[in-house]
C-alpha atoms as a PDB file:
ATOM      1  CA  UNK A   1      -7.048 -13.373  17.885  1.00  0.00           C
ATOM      2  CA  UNK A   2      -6.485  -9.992  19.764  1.00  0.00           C
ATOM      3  CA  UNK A   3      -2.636 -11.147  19.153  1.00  0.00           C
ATOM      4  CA  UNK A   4      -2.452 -11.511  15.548  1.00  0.00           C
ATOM      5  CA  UNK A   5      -0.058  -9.149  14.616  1.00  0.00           C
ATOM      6  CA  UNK A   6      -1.136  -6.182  11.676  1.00  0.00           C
ATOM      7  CA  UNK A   7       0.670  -5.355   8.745  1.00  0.00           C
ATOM      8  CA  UNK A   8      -0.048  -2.549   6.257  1.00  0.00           C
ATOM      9  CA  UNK A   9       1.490  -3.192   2.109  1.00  0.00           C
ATOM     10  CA  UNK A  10       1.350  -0.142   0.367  1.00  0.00           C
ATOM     11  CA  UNK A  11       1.369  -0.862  -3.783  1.00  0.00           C
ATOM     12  CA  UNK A  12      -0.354  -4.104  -3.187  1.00  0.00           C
ATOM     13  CA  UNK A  13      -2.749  -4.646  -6.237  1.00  0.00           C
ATOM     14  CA  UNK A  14       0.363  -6.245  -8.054  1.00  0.00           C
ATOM     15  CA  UNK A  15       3.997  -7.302  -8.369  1.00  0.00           C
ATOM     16  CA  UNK A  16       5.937  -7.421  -5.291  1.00  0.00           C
ATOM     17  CA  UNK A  17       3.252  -5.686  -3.296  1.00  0.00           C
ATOM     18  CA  UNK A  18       0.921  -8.844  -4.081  1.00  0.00           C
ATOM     19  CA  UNK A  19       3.286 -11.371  -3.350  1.00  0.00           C
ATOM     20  CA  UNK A  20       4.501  -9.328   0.044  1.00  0.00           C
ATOM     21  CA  UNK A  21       0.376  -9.750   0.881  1.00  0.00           C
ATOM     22  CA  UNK A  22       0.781 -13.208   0.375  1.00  0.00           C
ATOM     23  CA  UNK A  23       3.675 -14.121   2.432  1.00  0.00           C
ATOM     24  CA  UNK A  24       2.841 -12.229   5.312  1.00  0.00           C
ATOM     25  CA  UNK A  25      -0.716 -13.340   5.044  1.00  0.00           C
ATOM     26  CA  UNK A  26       0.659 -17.108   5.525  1.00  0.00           C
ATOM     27  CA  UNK A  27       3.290 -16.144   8.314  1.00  0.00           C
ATOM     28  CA  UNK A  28      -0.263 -15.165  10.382  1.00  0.00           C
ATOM     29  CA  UNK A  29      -0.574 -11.300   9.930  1.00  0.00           C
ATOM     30  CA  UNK A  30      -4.036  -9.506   9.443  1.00  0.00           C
ATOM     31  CA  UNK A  31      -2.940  -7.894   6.153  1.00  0.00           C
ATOM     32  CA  UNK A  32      -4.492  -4.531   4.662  1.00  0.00           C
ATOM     33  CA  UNK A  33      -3.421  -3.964   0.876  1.00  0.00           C
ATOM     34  CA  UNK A  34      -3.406  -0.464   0.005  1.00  0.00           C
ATOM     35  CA  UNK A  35      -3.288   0.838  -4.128  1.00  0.00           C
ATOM     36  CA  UNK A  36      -4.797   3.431  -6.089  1.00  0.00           C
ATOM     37  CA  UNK A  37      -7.747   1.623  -6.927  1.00  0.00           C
ATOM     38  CA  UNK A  38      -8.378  -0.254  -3.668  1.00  0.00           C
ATOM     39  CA  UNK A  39      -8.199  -3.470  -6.240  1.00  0.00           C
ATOM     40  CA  UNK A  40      -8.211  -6.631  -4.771  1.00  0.00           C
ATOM     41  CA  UNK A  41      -5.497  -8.757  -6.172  1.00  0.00           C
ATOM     42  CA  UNK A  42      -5.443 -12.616  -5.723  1.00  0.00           C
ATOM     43  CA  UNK A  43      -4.766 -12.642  -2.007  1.00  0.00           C
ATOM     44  CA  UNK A  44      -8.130 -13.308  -0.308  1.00  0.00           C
ATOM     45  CA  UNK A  45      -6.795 -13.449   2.845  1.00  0.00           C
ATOM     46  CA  UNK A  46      -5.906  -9.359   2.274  1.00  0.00           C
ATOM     47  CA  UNK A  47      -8.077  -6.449   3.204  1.00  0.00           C
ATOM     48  CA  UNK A  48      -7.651  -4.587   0.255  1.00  0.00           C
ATOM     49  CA  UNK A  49      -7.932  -0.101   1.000  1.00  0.00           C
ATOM     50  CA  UNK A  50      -7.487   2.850  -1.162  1.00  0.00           C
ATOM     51  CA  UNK A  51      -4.002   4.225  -0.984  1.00  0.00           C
ATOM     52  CA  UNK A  52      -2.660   7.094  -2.756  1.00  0.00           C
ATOM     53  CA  UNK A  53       0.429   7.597  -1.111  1.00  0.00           C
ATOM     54  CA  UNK A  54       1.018  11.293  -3.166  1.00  0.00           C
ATOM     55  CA  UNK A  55      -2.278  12.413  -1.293  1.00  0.00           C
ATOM     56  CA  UNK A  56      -1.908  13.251   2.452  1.00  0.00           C
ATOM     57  CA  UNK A  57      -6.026  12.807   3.069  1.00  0.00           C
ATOM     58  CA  UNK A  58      -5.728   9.078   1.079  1.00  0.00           C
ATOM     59  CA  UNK A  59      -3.054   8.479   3.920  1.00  0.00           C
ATOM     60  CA  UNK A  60      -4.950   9.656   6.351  1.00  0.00           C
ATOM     61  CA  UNK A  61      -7.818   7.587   5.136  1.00  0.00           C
ATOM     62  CA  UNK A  62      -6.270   4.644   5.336  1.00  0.00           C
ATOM     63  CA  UNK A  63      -4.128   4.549   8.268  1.00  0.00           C
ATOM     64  CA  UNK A  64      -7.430   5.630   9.986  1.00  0.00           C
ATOM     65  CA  UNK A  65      -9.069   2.843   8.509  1.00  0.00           C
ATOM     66  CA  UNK A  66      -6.343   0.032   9.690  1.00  0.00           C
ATOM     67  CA  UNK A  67      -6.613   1.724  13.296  1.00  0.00           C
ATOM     68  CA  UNK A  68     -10.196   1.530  13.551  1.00  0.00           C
ATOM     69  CA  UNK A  69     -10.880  -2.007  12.660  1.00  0.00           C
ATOM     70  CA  UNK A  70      -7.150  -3.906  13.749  1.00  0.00           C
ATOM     71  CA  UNK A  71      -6.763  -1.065  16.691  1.00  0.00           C
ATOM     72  CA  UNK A  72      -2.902  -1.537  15.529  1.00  0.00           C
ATOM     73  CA  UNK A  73      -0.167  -1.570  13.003  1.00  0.00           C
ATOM     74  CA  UNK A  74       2.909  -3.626  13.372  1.00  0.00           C
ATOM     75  CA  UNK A  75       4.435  -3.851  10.085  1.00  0.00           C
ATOM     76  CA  UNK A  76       4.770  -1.422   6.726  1.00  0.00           C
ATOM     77  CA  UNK A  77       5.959  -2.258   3.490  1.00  0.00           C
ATOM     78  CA  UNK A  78       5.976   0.653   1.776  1.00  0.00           C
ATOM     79  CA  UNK A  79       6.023  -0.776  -1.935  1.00  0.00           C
ATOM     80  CA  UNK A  80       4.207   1.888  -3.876  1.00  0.00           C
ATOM     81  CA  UNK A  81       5.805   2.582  -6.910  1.00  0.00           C
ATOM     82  CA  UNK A  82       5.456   5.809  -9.423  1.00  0.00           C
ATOM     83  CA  UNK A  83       6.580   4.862 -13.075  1.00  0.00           C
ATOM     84  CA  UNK A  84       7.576   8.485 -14.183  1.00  0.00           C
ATOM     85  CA  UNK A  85       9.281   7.688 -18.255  1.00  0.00           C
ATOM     86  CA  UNK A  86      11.125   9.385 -20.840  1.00  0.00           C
ATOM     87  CA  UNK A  87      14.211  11.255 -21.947  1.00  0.00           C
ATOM     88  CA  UNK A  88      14.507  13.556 -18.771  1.00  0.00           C
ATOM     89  CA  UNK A  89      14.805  16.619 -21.093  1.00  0.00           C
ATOM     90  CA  UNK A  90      11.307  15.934 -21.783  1.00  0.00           C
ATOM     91  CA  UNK A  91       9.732  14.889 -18.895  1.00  0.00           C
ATOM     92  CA  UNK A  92       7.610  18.175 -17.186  1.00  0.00           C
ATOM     93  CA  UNK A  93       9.425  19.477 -13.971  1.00  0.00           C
ATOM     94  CA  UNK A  94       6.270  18.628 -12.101  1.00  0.00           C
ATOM     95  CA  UNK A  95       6.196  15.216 -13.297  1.00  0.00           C
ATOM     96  CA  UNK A  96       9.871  14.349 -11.921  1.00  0.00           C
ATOM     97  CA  UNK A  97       9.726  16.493  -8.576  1.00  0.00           C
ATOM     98  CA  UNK A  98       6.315  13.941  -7.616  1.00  0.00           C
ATOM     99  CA  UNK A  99       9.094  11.357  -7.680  1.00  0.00           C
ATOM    100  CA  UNK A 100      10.590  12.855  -4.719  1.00  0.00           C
ATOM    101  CA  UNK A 101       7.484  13.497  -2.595  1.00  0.00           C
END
């Protein structure tokens, strides 16, 4: 299946990220499902990675990892999500700049 095409979800334990696994799963694409926690959600059909998408080495990681073992990436879908709450007077200044990196 040297043809199969690769695709990469980033946020993919849950939620949209899941579901995105899924679909592109059944349209025939070798998926890799990258989160915090590397969990597996209930696409079985998903090669589930380590992603921490604030850490340059986690990217690193994984990108490395998809290139090694598919020896290509087609497709991102760069879901991650970063739930930063509150009044924004008392959120800490480090906590809302992270939303921008």
């Amino acid at each position: 299946m040297a043809d199969r095409r690769v695709a990469l979800v980033t946020g993919a334990s849950s939620g949209i990220g899941e579901a995105t696994d899924a679909r592109l799963a059944a349209a025939g694409f070798r998926v890799f499902g990258g989160s915090r926690n590397g969990s597996a959600g209930r696409g079985a059909a998903v090669e589930h990675l380590v992603l921490d998408v604030r850490d340059d080495a986690s990217v690193r990681d994984c990108i490395g990892h998809v290139l090694r073992a598919a020896r290509r990436l087609d497709a991102l879908a760069n879901n991650a999500g970063y739930l930063c709450a509150g009044a924004v007077e008392e959120v800490p200044a480090a906590e809302a700049q992270a939303q921008f990196k």
